[in-house]
Protein backbone atom coordinates (compact mmCIF):
# COMPACT_ATOMS: atom_id res chain seq x y z
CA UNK A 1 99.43 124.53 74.44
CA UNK A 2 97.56 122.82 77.53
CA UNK A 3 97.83 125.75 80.01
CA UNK A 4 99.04 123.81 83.63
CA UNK A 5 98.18 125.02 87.28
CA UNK A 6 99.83 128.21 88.18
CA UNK A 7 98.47 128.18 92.17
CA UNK A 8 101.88 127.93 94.09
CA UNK A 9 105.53 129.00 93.65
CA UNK A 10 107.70 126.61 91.32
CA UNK A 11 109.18 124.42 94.38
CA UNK A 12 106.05 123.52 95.25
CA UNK A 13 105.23 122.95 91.47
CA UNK A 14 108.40 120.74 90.84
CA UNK A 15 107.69 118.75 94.76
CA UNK A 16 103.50 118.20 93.33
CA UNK A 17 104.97 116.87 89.67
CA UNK A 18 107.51 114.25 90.93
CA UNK A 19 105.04 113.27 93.80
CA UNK A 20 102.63 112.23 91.06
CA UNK A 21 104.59 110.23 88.94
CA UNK A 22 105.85 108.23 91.79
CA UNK A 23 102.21 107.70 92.74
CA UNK A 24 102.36 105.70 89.59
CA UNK A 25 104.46 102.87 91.10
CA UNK A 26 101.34 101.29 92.81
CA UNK A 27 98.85 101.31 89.77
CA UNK A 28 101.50 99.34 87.82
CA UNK A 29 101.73 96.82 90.41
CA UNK A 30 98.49 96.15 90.60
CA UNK A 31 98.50 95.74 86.42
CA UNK A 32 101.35 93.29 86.99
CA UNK A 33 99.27 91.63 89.95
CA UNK A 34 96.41 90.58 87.02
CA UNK A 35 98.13 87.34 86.04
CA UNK A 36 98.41 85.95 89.70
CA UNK A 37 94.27 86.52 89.54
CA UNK A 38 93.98 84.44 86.28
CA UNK A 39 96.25 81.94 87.44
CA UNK A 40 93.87 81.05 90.47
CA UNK A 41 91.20 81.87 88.86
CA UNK A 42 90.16 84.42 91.38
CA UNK A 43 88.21 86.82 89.33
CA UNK A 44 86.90 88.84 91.93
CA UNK A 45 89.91 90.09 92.70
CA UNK A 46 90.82 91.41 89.35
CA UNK A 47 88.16 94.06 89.85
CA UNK A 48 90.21 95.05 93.27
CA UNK A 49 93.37 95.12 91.32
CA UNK A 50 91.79 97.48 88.22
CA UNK A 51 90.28 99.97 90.46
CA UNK A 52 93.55 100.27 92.66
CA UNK A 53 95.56 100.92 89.08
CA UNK A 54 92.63 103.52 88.29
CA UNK A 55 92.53 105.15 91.52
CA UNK A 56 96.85 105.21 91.80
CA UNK A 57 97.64 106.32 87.73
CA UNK A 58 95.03 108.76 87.45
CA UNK A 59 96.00 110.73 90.90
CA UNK A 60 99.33 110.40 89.36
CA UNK A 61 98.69 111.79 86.03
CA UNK A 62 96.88 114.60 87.61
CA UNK A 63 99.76 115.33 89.15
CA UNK A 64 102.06 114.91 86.92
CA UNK A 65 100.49 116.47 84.16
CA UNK A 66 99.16 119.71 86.17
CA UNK A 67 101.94 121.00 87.60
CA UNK A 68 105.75 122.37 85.96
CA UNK A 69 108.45 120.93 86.88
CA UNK A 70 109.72 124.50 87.59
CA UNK A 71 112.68 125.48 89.83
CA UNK A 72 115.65 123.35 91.22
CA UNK A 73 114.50 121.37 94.11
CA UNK A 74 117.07 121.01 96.68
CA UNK A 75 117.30 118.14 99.54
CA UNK A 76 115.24 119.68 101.32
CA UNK A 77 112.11 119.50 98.38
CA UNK A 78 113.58 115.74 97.82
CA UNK A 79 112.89 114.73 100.98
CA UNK A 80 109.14 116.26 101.29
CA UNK A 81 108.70 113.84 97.99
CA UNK A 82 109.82 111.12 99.60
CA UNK A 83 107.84 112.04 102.75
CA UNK A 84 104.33 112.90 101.36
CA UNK A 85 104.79 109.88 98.33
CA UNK A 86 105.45 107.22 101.29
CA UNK A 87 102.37 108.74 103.27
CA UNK A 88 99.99 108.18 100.58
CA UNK A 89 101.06 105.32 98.37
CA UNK A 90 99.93 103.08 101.10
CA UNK A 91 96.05 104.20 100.47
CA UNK A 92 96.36 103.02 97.37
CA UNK A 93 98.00 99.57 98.54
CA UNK A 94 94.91 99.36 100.80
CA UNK A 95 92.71 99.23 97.90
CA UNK A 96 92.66 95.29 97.32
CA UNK A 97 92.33 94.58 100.92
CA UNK A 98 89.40 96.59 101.33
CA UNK A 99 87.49 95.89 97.88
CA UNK A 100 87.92 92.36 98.26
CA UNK A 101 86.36 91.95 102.02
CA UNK A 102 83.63 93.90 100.93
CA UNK A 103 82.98 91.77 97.97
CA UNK A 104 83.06 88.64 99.39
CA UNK A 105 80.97 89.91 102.20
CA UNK A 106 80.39 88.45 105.73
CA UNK A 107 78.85 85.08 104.38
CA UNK A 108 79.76 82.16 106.19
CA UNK A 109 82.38 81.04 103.28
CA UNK A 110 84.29 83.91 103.96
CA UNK A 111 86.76 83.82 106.07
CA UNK A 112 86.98 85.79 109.43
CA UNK A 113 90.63 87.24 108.33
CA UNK A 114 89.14 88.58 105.01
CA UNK A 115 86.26 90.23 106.73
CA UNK A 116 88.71 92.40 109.23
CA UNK A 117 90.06 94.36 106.29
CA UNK A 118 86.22 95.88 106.02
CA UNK A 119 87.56 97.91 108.60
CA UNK A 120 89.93 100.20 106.61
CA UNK A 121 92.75 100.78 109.05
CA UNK A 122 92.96 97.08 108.88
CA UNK A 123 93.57 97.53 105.10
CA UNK A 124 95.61 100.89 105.31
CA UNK A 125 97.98 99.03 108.32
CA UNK A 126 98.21 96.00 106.21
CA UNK A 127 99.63 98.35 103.34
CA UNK A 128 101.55 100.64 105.09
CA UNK A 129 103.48 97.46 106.57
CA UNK A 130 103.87 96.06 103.39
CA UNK A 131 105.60 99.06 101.71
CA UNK A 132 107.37 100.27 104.68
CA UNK A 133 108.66 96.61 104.17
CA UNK A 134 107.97 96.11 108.09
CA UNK A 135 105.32 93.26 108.18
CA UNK A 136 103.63 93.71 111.54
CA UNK A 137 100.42 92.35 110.39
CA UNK A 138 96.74 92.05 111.30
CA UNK A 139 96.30 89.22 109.13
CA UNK A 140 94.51 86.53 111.40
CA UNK A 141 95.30 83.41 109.44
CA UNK A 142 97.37 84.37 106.24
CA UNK A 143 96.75 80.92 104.94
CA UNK A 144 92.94 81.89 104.49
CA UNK A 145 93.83 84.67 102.17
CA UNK A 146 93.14 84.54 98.47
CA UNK A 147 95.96 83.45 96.71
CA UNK A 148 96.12 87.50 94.78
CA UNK A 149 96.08 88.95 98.46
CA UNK A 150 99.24 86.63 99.74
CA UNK A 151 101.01 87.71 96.64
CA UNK A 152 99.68 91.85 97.04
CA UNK A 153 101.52 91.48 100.81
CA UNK A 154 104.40 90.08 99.23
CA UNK A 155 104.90 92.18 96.19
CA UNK A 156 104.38 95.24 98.28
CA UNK A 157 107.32 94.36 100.45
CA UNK A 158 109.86 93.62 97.84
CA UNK A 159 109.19 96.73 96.07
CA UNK A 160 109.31 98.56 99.15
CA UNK A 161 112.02 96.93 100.68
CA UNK A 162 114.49 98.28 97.34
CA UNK A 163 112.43 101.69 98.05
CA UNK A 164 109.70 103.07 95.86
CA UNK A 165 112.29 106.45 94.51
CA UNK A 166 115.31 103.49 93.60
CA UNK A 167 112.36 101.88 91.14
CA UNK A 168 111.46 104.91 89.67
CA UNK A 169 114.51 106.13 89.23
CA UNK A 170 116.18 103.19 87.50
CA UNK A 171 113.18 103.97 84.54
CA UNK A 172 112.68 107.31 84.67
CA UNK A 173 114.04 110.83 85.12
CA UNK A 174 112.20 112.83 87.73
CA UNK A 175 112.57 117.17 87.86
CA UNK A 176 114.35 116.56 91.37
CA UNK A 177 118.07 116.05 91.41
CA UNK A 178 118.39 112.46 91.24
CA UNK A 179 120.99 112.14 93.81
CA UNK A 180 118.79 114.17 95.97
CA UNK A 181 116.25 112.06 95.93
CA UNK A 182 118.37 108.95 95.94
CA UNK A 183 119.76 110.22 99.69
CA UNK A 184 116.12 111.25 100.99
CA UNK A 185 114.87 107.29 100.85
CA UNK A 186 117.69 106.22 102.87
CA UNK A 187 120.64 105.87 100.95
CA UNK A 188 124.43 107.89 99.99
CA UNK A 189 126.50 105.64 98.76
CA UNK A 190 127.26 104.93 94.80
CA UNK A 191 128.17 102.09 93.54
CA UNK A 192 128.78 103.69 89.78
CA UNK A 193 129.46 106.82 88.00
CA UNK A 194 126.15 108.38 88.00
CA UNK A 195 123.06 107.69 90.07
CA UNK A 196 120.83 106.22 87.26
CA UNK A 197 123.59 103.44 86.98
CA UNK A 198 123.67 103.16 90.41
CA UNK A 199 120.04 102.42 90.96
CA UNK A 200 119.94 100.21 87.89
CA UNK A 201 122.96 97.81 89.47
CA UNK A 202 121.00 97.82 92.21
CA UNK A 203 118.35 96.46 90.93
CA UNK A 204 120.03 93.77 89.15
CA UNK A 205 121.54 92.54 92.15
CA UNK A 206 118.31 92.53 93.89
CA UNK A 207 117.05 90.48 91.28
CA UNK A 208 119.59 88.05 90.82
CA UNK A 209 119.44 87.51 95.00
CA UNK A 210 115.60 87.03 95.22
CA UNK A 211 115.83 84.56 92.20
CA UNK A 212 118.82 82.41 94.44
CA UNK A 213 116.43 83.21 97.66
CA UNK A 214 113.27 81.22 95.47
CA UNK A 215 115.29 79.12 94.22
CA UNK A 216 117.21 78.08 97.63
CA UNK A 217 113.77 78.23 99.94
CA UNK A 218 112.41 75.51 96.98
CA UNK A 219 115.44 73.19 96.81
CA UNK A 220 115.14 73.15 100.76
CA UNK A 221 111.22 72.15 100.72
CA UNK A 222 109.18 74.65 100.24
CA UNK A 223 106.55 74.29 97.54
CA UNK A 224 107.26 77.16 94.57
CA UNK A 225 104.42 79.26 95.62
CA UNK A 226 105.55 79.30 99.12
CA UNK A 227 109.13 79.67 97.88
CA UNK A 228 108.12 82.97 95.78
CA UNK A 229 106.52 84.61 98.87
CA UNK A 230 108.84 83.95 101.33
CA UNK A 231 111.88 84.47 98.98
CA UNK A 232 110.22 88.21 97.75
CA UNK A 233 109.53 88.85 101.75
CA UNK A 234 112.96 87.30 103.04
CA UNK A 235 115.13 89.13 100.76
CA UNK A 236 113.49 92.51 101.13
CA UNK A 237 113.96 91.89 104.74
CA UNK A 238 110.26 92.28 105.20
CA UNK A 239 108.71 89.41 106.45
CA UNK A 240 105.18 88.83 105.84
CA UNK A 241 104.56 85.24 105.58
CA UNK A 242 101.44 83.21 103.62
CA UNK A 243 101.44 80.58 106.93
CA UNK A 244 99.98 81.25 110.14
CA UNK A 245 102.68 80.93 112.03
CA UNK A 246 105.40 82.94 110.08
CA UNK A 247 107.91 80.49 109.53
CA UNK A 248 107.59 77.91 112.55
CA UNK A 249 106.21 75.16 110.77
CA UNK A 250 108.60 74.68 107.81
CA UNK A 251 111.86 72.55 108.94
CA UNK A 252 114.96 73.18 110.38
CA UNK A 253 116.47 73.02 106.78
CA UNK A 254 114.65 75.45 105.43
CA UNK A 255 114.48 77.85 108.73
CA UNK A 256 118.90 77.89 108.08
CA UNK A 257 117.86 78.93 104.42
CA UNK A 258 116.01 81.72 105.80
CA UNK A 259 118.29 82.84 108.16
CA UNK A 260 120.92 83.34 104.94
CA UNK A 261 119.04 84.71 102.66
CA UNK A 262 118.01 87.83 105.77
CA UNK A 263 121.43 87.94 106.30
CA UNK A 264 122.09 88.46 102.51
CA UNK A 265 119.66 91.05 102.76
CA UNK A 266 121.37 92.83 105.15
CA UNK A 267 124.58 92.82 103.36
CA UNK A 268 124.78 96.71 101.28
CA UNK A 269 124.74 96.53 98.24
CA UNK A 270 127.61 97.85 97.32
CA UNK A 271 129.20 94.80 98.92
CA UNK A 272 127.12 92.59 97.03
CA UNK A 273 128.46 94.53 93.80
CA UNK A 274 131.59 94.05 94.33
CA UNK A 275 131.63 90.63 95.81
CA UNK A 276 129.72 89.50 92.47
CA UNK A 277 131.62 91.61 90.03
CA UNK A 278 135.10 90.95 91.41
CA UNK A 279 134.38 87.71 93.00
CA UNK A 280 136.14 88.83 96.11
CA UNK A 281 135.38 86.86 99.24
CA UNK A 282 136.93 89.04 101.61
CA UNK A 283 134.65 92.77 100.44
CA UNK A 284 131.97 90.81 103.42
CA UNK A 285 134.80 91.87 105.73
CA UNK A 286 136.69 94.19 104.82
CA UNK A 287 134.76 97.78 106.09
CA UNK A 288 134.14 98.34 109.75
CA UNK A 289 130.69 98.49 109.10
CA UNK A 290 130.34 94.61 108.30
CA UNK A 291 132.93 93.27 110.23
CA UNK A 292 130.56 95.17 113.25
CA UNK A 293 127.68 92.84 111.72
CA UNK A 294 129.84 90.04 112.07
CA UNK A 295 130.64 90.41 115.46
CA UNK A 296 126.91 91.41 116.21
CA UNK A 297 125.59 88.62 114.94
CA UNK A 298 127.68 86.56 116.45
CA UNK A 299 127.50 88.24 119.79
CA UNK A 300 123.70 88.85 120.14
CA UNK A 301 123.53 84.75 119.35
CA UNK A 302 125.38 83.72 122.29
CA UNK A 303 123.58 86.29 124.65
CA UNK A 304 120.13 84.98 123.06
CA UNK A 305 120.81 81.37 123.41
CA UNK A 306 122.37 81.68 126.83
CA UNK A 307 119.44 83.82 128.10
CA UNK A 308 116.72 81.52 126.98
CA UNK A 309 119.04 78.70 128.81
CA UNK A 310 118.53 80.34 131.77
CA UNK A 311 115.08 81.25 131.48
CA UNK A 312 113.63 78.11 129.50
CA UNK A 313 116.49 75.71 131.08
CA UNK A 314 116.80 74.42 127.22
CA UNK A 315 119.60 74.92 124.39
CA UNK A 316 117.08 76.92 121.69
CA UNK A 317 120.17 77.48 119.75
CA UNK A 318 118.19 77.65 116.58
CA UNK A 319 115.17 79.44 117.31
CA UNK A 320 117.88 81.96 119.12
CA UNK A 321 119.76 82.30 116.18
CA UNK A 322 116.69 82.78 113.40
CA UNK A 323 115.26 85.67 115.68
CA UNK A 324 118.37 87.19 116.49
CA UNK A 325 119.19 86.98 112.61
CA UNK A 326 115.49 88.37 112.05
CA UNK A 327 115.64 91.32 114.61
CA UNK A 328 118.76 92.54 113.71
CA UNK A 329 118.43 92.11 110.00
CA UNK A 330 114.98 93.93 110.67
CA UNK A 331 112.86 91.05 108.69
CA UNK A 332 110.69 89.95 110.54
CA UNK A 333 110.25 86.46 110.72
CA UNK A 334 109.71 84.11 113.95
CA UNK A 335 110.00 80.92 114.69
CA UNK A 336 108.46 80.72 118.07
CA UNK A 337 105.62 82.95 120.08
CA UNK A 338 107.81 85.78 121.05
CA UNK A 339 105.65 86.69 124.27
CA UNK A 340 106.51 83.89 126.22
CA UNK A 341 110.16 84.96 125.65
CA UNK A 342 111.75 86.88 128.63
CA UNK A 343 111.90 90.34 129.36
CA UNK A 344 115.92 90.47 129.14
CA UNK A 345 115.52 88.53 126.21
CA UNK A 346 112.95 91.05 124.77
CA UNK A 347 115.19 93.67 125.40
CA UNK A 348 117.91 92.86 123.73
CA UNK A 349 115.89 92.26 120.48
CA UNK A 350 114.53 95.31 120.84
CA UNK A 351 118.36 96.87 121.37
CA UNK A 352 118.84 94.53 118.10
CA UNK A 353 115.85 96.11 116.02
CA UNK A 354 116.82 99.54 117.33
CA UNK A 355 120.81 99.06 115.99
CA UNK A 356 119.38 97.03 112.37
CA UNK A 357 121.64 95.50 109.66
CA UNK A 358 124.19 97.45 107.15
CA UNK A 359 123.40 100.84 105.45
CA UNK A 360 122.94 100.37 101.61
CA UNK A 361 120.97 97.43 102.38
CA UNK A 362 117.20 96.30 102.10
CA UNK A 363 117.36 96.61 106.23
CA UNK A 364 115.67 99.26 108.80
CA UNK A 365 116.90 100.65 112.02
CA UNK A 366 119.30 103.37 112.89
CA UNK A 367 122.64 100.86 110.76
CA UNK A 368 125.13 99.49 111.80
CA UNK A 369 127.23 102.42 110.17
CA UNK A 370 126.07 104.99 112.60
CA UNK A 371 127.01 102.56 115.51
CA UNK A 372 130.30 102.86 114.57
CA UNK A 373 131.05 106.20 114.25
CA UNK A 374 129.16 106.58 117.47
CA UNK A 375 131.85 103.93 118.82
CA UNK A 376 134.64 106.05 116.61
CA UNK A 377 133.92 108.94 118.81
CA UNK A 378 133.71 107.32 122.10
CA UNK A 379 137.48 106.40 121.18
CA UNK A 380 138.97 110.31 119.76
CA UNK A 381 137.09 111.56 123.06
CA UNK A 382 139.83 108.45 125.33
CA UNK A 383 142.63 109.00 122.45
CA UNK A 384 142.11 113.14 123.35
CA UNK A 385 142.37 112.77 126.92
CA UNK A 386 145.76 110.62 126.13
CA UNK A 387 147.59 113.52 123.84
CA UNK A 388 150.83 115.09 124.86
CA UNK A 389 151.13 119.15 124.61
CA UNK A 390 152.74 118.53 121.44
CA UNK A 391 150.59 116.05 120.00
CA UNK A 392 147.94 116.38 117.13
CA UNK A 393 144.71 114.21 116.87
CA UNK A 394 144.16 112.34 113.89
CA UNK A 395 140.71 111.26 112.52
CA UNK A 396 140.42 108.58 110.46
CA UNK A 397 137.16 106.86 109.32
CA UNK A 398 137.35 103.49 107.16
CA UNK A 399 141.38 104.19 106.48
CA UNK A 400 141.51 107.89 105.29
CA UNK A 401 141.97 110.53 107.54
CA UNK A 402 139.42 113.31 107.54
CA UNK A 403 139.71 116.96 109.69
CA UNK A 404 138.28 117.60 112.77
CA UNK A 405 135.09 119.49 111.30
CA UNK A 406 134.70 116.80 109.14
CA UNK A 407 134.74 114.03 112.03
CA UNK A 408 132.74 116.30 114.41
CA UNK A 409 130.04 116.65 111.38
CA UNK A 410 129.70 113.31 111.30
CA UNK A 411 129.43 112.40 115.07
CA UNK A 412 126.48 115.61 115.27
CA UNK A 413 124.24 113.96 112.38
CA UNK A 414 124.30 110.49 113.84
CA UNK A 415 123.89 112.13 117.35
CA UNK A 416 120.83 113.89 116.36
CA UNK A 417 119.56 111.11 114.61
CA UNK A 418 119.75 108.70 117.37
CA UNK A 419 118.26 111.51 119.38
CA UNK A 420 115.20 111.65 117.02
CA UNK A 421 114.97 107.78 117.39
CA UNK A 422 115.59 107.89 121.28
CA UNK A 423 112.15 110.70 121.36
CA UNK A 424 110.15 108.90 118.64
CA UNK A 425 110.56 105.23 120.84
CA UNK A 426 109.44 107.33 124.02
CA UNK A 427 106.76 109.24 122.03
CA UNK A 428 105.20 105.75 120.57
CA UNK A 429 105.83 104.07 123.96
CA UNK A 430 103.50 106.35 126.09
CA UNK A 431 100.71 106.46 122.70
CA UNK A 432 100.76 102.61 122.98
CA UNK A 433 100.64 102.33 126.89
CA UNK A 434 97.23 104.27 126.26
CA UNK A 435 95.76 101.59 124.12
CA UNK A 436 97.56 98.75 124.76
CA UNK A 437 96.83 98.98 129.10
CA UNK A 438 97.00 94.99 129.14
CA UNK A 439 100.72 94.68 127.77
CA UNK A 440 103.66 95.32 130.21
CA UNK A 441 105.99 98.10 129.68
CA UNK A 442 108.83 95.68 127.75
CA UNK A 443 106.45 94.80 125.57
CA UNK A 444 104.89 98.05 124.16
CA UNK A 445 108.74 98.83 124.00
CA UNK A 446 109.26 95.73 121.85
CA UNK A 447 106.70 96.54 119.34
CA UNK A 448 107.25 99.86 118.94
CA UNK A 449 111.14 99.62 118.59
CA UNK A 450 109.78 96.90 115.62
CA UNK A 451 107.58 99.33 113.84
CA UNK A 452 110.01 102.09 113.93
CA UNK A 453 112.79 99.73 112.66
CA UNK A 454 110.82 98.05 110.04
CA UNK A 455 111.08 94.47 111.62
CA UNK A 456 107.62 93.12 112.08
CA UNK A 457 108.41 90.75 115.07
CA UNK A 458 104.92 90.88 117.32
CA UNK A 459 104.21 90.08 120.59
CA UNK A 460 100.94 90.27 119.99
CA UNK A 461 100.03 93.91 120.87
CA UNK A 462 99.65 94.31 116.76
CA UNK A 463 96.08 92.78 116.04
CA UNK A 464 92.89 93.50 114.00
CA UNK A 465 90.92 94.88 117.37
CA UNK A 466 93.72 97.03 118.39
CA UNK A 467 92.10 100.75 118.62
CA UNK A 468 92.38 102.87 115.43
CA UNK A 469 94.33 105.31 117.34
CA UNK A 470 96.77 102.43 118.12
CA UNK A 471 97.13 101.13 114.62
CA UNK A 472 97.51 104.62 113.75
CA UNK A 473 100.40 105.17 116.13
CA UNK A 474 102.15 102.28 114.30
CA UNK A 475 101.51 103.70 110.88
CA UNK A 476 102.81 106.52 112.02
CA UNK A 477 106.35 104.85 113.39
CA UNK A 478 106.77 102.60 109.97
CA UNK A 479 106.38 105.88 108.38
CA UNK A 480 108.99 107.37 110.10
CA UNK A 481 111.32 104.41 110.50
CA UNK A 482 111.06 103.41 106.91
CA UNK A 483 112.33 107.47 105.65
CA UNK A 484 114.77 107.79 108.76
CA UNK A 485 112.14 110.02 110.23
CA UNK A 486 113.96 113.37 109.20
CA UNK A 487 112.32 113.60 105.30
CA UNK A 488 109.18 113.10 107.70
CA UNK A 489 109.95 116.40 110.23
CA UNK A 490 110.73 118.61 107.49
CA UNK A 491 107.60 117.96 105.69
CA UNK A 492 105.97 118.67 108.78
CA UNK A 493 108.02 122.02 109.42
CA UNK A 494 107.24 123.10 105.93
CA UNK A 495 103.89 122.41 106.15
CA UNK A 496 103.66 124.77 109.65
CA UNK A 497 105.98 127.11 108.08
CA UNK A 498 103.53 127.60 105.22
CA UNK A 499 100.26 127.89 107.42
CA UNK A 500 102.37 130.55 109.96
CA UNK A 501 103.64 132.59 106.35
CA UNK A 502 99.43 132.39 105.07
């Protein structure tokens, strides 16, 4: 029998095993990605593609292979896979970028926004965008890509914007606890018996939405291949685009398309189930949670359009709407150069990208869910103060009533996540004033508030010649953003724990 790696204790063993076979995901992609080569007969780029499925499977089989899936990981080990697989699976979605700008060269055929991804944090920000399903980009002209490399950014976002564990887990069967893992990417909420059906639905439903969004974007006027990419990137609430200015140049027809299918994709998906199983209308309403959307979508439209009245003097009601839609929906898009937007009007994206769209959904940002349990216990603190002697309190969160240690549980975890979020804004904010001296204050705030909600709206700060420490800083954010940044602290305490216990 093959005798397997006996250098650390079994948690580590089981955390090292499951790691690996998720660093599978992005070698199959790239396998996958071969067609889209032969189809534009861009041969160069198949070589990109095989060494990134070389690099990705065999680190993964290493992995996998080397170490026992010993001992019964608990959340805590699920979320250190989640952490450390997110951190490195973008290296390997760098790959293409990188091999490709080298092979072409700097030859006067090639164009400037190839050559930039020589520079490897251009490649490894590219990536780490794409999977984080952010898309701030440092793309120059995405039109000039190669046909393989608009469909890599694409790809990368869709799969990232269902989550990397949800794909592996609707194939395989991991050591970890599957519902452990399932809740350290993000997500609680079943919609079926077990969590293998679960993520299985899931991905049907995804499926069946981006297939409507490709299908919708083409029927509207775009051409197929601009209809795939924007329909992967739109659903997946991403946003990367294959034009150079995002979505500006396509008609007001198909800019209304795109502002339904990012609304779709910030819809959960257990709403989706049951509003396509059971064919009922009223599930988009029916839950706090996405009535809350409603209203904020609603709401943050008329404050847009009315604030760009006032500043512009003219009635952008659709441009308005379509970034509104794309900053609280935490895709991405734009329709217009956000910098010469207002600073009020900056702001209250930014409060947009912070809040983000429904949890169970493709979206980023702190959910709407956790906004309304914050606004729950703004209300038991008045409803308190208004209690006879005699009187008992009643909690009661989306029509059952819970105790008070139940209530107050909840209220602590989404204060303490919103207090991570408030530090990790302020932390990127004075990082970015550093390297970014030339932007105003509202505008470093704007782009980080974007990376650490997975939006991808720009006001330029995010560009190939920003400083590596910069780009960095922004990796870092996605990172966090994409995992809710907790998976992302405990990794970190684990790994000091470790060095202070050696």
């Amino acid at each position: 029998m093959k005798r397997k790696i006996q250098l650390f204790n079994p948690y580590v063993h089981s955390i090292l095993h499951d790691v690996g076979l998720l660093l599978h995901v992005p070698g199959v992609m790239a396998l996958v990605s071969l067609p889209v080569c032969l189809w534009f007969r861009e041969y160069y780029v198949i070589w990109a593609f095989l060494i990134t499925a070389i690099a990705s499977l065999l680190s993964g089989q290493l992995l996998y292979r080397n170490f026992d899936e010993t001992g019964q990981a608990r959340l805590r080990h699920a979320m250190i896979i989640a952490a450390v697989s997110w951190g490195i699976i973008p290296f390997f979605g760098a790959i293409p970028f990188w091999v490709v700008a080298f092979e072409l060269g700097n030859s006067a055929q090639t164009p400037q926004t190839v050559q930039e991804f020589q520079n490897f944090w251009n490649a490894l920000f590219e990536s780490a965008s794409g999977f984080t399903s952010t898309g701030l980009t440092v793309t120059l002209n995405e039109s000039e890509l190669p046909y393989s490399l608009q469909w890599w950014r694409s790809f990368m976002e869709w799969i990232g914007g269902v989550g990397v564990i949800v794909l592996v887990l609707s194939v395989l069967e991991p050591s970890t606890d599957s519902y452990q893992l399932y809740c350290a990417e993000g997500r609680s909420k079943r919609i079926a018996s077990t969590v293998s059906a679960t993520v299985r639905r899931i991905w049907w439903i995804y499926l069946l939405y981006t297939g409507f969004s490709i299908l919708l974007l083409r029927i509207t006027g775009m051409s197929w291949w601009d209809g795939i990419n924007h329909g992967l990137t739109s659903i997946s609430t991403g946003g990367f685009s294959i034009r150079d200015d995002s979505i500006a140049s396509y008609s007001p027809v198909i800019q209304l398309a795109v502002i339904l299918v990012m609304t779709l994709g910030a819809i959960s998906f257990p709403i989706h189930y049951e509003l396509i199983t059971y064919r009922r209308l009223s599930a988009l309403w029916k839950d706090s949670q996405h009535k809350t959307l409603w209203l904020l979508l609603a709401l943050g439209t008329i404050a847009l359009i009315w604030e760009n009245l006032w500043f512009f003097g003219s009635f952008l009601w659709l441009d308005s709407l379509f970034q509104w839609v794309s900053a609280l929906g935490t895709c991405g898009f734009e329709t217009v150069d956000l910098q010469s937007w207002s600073p009020s009007a900056k702001l209250l994206m930014s409060l947009g990208m912070i809040v983000g769209g429904a949890a169970g959904s493709t979206v980023g940002g702190l959910k709407i869910q956790r906004l309304v349990s914050l606004g729950k216990a703004v209300v038991w603190q008045f409803q308190k103060l208004a209690l006879q002697p005699d009187e008992l309190m009643h909690y009661k969160i989306e029509g059952e009533i819970v105790t008070e240690v139940e209530a107050n549980q909840k209220i602590a975890a989404t204060t303490a996540l919103l207090v991570l979020w408030v530090s990790a804004i302020a932390l990127g904010v004075v990082f970015l004033l550093h390297v970014a001296p030339d932007y105003s204050l509202i505008d470093v705030i704007f782009e980080v508030t974007s990376a650490l909600g997975s939006v991808g709206l720009s006001v330029g700060i995010t560009n190939p010649d920003l400083y590596w420490s910069g780009k960095l800083t922004l990796i870092v954010l996605m990172w966090l953003g994409r995992l809710e940044i907790i998976p992302v602290l405990v990794l970190f305490l684990s790994l000091v724990n470790g060095k202070r216990r050696t």
